[in-house]
N, C-alpha and C. Protein backbone atom coordinates (compact mmCIF):
# COMPACT_ATOMS: atom_id res chain seq x y z
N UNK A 1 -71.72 -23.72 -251.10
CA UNK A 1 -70.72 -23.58 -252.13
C UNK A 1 -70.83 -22.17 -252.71
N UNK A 2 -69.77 -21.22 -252.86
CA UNK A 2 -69.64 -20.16 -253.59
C UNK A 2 -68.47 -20.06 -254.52
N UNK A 3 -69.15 -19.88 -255.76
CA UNK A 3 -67.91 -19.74 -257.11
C UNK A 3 -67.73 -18.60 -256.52
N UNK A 4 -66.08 -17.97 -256.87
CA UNK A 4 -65.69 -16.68 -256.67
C UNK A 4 -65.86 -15.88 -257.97
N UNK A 5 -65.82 -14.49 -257.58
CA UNK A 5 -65.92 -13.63 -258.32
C UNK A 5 -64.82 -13.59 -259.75
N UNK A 6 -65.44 -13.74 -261.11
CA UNK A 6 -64.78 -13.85 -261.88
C UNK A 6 -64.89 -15.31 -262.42
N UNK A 7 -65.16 -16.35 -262.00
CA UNK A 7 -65.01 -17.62 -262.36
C UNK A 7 -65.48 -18.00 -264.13
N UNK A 8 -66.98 -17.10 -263.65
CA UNK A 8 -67.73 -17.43 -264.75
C UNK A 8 -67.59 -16.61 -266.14
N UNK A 9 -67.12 -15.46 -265.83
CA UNK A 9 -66.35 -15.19 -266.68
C UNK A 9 -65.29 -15.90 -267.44
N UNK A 10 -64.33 -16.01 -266.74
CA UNK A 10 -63.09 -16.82 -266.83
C UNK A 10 -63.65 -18.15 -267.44
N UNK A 11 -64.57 -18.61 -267.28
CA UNK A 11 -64.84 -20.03 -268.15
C UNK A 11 -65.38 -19.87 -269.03
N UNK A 12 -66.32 -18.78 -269.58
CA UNK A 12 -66.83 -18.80 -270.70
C UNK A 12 -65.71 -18.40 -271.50
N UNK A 13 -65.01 -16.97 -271.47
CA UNK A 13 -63.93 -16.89 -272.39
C UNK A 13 -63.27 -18.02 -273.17
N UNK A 14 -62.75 -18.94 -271.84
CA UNK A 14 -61.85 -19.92 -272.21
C UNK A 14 -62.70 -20.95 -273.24
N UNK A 15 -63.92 -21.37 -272.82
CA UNK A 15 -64.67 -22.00 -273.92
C UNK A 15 -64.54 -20.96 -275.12
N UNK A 16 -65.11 -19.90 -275.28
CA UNK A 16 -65.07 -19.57 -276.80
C UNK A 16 -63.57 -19.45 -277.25
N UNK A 17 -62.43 -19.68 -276.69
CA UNK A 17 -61.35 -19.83 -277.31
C UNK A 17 -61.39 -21.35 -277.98
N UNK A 18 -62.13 -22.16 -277.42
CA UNK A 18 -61.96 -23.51 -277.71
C UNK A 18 -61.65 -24.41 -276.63
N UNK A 19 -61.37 -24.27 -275.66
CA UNK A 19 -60.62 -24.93 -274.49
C UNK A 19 -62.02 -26.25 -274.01
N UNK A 20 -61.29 -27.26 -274.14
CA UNK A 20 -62.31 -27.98 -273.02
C UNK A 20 -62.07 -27.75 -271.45
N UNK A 21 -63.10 -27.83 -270.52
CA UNK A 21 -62.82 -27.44 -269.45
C UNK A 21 -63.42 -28.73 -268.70
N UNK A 22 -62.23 -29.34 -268.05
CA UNK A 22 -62.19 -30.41 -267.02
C UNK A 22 -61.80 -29.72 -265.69
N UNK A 23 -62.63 -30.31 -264.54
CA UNK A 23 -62.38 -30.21 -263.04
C UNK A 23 -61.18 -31.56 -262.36
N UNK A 24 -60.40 -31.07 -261.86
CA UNK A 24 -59.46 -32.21 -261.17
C UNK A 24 -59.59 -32.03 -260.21
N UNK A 25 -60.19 -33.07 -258.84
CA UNK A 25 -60.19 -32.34 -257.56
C UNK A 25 -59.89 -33.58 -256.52
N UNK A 26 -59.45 -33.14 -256.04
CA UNK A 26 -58.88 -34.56 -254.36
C UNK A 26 -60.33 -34.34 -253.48
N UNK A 27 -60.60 -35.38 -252.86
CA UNK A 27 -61.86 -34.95 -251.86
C UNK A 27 -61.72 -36.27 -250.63
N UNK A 28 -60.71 -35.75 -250.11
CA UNK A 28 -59.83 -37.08 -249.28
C UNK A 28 -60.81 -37.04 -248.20
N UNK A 29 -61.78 -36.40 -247.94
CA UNK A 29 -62.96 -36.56 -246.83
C UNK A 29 -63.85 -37.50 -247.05
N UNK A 30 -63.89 -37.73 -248.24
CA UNK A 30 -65.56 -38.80 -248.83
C UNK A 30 -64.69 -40.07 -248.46
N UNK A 31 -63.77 -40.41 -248.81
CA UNK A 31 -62.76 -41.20 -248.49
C UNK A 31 -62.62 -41.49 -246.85
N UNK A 32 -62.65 -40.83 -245.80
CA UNK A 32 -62.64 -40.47 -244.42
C UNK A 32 -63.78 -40.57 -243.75
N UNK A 33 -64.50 -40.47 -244.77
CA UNK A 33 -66.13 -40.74 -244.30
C UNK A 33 -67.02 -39.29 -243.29
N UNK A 34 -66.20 -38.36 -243.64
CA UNK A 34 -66.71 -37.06 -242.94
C UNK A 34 -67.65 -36.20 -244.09
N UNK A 35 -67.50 -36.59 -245.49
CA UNK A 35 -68.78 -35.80 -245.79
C UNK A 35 -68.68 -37.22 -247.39
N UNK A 36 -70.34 -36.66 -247.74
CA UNK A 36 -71.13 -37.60 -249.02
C UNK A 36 -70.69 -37.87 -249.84
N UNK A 37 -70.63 -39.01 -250.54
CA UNK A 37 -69.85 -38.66 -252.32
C UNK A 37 -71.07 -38.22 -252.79
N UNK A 38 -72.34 -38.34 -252.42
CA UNK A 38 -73.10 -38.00 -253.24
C UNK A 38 -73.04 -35.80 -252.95
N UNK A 39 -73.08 -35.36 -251.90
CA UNK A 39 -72.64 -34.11 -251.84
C UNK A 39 -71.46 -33.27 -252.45
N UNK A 40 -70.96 -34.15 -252.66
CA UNK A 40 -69.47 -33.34 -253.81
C UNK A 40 -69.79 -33.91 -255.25
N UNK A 41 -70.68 -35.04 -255.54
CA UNK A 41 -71.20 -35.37 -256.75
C UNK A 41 -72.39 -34.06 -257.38
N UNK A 42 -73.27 -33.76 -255.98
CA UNK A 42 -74.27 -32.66 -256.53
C UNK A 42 -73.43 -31.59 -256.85
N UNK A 43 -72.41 -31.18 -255.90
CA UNK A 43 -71.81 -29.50 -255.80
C UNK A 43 -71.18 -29.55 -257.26
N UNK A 44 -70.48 -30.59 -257.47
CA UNK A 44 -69.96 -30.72 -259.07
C UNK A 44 -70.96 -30.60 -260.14
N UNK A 45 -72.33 -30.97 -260.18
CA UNK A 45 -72.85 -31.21 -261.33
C UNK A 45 -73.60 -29.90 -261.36
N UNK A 46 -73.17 -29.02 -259.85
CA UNK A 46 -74.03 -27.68 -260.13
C UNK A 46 -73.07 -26.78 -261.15
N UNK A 47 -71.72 -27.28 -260.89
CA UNK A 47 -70.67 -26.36 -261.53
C UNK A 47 -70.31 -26.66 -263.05
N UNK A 48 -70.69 -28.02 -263.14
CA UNK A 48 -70.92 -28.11 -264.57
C UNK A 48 -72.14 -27.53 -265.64
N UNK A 49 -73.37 -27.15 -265.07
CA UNK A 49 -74.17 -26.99 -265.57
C UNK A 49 -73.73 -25.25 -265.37
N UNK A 50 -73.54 -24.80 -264.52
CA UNK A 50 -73.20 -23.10 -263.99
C UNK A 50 -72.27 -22.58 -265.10
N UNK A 51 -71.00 -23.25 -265.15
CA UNK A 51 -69.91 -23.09 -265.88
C UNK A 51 -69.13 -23.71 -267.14
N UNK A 52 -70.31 -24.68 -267.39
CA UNK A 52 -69.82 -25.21 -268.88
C UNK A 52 -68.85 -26.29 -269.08
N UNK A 53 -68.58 -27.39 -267.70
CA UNK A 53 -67.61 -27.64 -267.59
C UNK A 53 -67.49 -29.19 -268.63
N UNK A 54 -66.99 -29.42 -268.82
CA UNK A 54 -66.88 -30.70 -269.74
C UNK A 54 -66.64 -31.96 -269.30
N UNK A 55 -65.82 -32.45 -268.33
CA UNK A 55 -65.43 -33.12 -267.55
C UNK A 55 -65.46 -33.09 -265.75
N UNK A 56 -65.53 -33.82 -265.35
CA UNK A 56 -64.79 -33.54 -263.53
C UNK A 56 -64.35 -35.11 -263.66
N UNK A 57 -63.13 -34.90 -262.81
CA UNK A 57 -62.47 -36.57 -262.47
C UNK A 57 -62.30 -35.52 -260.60
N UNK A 58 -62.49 -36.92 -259.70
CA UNK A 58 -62.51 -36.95 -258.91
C UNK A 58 -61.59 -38.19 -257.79
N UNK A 59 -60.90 -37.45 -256.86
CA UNK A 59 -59.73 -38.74 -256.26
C UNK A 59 -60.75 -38.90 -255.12
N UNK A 60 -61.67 -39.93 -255.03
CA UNK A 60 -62.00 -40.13 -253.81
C UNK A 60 -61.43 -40.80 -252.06
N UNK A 61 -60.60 -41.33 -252.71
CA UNK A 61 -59.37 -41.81 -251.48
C UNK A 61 -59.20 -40.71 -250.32
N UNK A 62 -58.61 -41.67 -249.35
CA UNK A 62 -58.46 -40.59 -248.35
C UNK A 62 -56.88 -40.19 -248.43
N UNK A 63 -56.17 -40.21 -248.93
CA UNK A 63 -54.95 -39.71 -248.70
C UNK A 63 -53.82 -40.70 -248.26
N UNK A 64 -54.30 -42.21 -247.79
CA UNK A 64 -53.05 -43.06 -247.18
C UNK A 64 -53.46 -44.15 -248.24
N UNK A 65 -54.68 -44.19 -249.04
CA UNK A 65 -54.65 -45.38 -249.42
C UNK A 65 -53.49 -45.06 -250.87
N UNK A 66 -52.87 -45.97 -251.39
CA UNK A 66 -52.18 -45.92 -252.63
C UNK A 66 -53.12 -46.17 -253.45
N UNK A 67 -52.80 -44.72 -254.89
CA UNK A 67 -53.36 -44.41 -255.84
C UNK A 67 -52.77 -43.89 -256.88
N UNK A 68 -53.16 -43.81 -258.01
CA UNK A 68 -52.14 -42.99 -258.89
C UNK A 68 -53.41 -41.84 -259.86
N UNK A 69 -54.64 -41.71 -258.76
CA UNK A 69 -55.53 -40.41 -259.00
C UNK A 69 -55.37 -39.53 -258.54
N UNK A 70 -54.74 -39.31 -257.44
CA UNK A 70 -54.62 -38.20 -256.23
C UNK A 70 -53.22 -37.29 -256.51
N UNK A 71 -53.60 -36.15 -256.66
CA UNK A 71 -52.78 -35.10 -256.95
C UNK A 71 -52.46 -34.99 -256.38
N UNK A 72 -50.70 -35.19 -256.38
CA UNK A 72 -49.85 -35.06 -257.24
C UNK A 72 -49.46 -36.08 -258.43
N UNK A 73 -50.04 -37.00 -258.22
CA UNK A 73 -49.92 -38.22 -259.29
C UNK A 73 -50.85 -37.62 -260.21
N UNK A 74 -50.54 -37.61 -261.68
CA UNK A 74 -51.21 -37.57 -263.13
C UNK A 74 -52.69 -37.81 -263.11
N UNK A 75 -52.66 -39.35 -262.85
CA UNK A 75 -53.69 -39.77 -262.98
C UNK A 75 -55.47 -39.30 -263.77
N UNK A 76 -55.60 -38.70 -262.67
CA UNK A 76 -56.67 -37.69 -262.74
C UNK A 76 -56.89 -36.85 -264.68
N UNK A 77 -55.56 -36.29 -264.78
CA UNK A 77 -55.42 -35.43 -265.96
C UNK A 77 -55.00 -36.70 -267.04
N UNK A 78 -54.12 -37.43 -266.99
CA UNK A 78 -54.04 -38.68 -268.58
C UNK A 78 -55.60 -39.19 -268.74
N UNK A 79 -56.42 -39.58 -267.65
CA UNK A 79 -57.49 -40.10 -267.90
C UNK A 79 -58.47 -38.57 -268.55
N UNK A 80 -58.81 -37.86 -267.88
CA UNK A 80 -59.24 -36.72 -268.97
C UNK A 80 -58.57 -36.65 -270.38
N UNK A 81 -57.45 -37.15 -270.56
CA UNK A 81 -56.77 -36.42 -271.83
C UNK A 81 -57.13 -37.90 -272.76
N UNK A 82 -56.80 -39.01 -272.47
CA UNK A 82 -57.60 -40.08 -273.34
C UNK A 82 -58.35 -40.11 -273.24
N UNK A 83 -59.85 -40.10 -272.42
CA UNK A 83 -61.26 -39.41 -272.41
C UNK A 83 -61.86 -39.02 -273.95
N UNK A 84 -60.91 -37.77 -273.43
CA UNK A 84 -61.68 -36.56 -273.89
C UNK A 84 -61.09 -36.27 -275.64
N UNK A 85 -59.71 -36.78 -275.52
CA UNK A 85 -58.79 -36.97 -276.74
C UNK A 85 -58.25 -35.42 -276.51
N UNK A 86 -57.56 -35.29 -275.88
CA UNK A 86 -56.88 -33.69 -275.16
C UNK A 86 -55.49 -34.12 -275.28
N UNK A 87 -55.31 -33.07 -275.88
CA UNK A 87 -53.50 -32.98 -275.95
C UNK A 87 -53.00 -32.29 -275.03
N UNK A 88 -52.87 -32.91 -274.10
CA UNK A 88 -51.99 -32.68 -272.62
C UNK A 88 -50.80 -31.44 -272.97
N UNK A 89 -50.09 -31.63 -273.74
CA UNK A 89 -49.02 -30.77 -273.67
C UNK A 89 -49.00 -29.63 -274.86
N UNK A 90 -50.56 -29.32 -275.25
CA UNK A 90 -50.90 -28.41 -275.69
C UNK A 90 -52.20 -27.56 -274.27
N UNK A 91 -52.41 -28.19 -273.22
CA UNK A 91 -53.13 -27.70 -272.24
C UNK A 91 -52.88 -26.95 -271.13
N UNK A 92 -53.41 -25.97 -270.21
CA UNK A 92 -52.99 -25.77 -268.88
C UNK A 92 -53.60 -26.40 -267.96
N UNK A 93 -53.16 -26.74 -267.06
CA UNK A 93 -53.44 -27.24 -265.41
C UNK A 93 -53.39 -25.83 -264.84
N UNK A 94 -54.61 -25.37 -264.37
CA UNK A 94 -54.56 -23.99 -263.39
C UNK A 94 -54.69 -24.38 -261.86
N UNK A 95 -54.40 -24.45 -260.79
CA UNK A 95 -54.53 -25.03 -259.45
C UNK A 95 -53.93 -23.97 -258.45
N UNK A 96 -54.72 -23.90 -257.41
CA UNK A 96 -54.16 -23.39 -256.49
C UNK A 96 -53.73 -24.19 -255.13
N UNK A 97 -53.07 -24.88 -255.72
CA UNK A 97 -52.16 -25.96 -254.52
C UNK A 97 -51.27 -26.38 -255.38
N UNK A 98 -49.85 -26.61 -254.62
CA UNK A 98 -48.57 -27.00 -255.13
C UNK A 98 -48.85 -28.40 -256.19
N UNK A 99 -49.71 -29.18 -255.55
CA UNK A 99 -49.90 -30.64 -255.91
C UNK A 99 -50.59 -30.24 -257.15
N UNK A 100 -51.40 -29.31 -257.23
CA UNK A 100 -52.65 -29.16 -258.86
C UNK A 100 -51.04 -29.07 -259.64
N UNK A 101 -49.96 -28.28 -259.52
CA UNK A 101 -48.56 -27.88 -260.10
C UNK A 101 -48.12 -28.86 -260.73
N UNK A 102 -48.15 -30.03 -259.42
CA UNK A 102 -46.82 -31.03 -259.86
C UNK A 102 -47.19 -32.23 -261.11
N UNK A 103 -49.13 -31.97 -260.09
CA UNK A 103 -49.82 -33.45 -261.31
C UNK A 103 -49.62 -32.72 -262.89
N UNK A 104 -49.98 -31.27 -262.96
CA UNK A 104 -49.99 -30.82 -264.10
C UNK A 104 -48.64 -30.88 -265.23
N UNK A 105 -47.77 -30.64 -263.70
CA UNK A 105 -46.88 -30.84 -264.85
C UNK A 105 -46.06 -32.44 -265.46
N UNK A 106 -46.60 -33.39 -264.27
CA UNK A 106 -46.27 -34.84 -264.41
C UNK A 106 -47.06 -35.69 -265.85
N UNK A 107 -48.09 -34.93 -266.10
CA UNK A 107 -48.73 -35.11 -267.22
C UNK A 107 -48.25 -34.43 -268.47
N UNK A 108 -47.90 -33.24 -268.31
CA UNK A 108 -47.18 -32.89 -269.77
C UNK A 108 -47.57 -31.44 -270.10
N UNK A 109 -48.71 -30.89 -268.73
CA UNK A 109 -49.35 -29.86 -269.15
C UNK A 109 -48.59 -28.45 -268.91
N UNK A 110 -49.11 -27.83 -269.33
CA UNK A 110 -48.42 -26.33 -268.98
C UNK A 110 -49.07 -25.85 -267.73
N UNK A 111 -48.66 -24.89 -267.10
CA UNK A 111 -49.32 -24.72 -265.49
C UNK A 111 -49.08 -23.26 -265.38
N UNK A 112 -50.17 -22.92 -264.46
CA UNK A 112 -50.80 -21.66 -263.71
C UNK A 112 -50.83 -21.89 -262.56
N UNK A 113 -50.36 -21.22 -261.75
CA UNK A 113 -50.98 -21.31 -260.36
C UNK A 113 -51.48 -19.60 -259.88
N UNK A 114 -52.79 -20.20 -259.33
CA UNK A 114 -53.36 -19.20 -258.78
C UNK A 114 -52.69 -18.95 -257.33
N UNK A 115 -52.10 -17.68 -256.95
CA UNK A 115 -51.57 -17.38 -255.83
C UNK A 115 -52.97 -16.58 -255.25
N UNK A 116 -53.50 -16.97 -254.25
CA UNK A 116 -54.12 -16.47 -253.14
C UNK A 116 -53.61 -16.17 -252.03
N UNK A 117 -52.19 -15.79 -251.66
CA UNK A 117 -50.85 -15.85 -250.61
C UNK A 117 -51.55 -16.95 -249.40
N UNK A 118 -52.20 -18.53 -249.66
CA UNK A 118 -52.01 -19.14 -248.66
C UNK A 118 -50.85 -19.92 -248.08
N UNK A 119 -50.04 -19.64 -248.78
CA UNK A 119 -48.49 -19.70 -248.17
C UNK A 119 -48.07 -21.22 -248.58
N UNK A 120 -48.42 -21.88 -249.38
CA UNK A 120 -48.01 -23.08 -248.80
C UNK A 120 -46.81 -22.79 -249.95
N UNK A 121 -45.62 -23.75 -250.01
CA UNK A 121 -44.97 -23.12 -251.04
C UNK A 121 -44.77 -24.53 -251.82
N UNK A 122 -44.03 -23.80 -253.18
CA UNK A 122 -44.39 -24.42 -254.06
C UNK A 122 -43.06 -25.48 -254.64
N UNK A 123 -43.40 -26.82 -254.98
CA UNK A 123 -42.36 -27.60 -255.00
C UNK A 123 -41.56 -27.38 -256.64
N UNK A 124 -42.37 -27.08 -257.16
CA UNK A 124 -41.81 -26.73 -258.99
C UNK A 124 -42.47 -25.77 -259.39
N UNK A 125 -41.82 -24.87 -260.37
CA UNK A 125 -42.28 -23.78 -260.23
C UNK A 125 -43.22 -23.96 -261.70
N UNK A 126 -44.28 -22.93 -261.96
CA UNK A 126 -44.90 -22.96 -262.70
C UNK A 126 -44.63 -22.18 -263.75
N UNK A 127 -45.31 -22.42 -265.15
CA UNK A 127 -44.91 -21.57 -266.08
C UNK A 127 -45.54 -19.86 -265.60
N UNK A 128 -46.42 -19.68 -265.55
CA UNK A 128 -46.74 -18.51 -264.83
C UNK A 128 -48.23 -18.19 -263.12
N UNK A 129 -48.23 -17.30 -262.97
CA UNK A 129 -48.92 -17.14 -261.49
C UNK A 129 -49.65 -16.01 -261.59
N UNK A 130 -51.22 -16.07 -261.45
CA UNK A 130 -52.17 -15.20 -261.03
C UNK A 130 -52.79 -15.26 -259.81
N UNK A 131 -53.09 -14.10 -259.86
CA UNK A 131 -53.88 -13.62 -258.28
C UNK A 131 -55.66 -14.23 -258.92
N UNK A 132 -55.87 -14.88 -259.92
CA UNK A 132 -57.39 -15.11 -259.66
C UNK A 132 -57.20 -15.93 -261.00
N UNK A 133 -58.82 -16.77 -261.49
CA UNK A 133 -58.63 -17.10 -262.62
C UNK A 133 -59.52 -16.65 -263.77
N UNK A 134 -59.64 -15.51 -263.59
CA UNK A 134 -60.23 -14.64 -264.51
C UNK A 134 -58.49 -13.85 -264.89
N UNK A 135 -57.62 -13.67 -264.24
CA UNK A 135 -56.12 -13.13 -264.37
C UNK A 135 -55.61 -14.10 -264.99
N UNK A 136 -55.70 -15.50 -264.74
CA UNK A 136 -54.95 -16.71 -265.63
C UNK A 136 -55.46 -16.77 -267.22
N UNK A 137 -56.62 -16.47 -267.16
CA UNK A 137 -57.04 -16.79 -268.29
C UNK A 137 -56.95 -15.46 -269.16
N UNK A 138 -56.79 -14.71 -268.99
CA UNK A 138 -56.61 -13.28 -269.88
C UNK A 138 -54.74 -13.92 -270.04
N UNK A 139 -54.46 -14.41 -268.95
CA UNK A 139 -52.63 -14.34 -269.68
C UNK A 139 -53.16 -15.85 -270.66
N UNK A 140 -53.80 -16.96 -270.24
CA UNK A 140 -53.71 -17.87 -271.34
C UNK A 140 -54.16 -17.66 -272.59
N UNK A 141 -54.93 -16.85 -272.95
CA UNK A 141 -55.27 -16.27 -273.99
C UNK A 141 -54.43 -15.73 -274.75
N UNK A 142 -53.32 -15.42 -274.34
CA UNK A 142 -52.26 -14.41 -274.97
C UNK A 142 -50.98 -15.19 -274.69
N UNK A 143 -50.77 -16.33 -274.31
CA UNK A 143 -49.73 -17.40 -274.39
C UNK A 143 -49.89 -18.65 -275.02
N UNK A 144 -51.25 -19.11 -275.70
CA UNK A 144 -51.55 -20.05 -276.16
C UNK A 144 -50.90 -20.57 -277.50
């Protein structure tokens, strides 16, 4: 596992603004039976302790079973937001996949997408788009 350059930056800022910081992530393989839940359980709890994170919700399904955790469905983010007592439509969803977009915005949240030009394109468009999320978070700072 390698955080990219900037991450940790980018998360501390956002904490001293106040932000809680939840992970939303699909892991349709543990589901498929090609890699551990307990291996995406460790890689997560390294990134919580690394980066301050407050939450992780996780879709373990593989992708055919019906769910309403798996991004693009909400799921994932209402359960963080009654959790945690998070006002969804005072929050961003940052994702770099169309689906982080759609759940974010199916929930109520405001959205970022990180463009890395992997091309896939995007089904709704987002409120705004960075090349990294150390770039998202300098604009959320100044759109909040």
């Amino acid at each position: 596992m390698e955080v990219l350059p900037g991450v940790v930056e980018a998360c501390h800022k956002l904490r001293e603004a106040g932000f809680l910081l939840v992970i939303a992530t699909n892991q349709p393989d543990v589901g498929r039976g090609l890699v551990a839940q307990g291996m995406v359980e460790a890689m997560n709890n390294k990134l919580v302790a690394l980066l301050g994170i407050d939450a992780v919700r996780v879709c373990y399904h593989d992708g055919y079973s019906p769910c309403n955790c798996r991004k693009p469905k909400p799921g994932m983010l209402l359960d963080a937001g009654r959790a945690l007592g998070i006002e969804l439509d005072q929050s961003f969803m940052i994702g770099d996949r169309p689906g982080d977009i759609e759940a974010g915005l199916r929930a109520g949240c405001r959205t970022v997408y990180i463009n890395w030009g992997q091309g896939e394109p995007l089904k709704h468009a987002p409120e705004h788009q960075a090349s990294s999320l150390l770039a998202a978070t300098d604009w959320i700072l100044t759109a909040k």
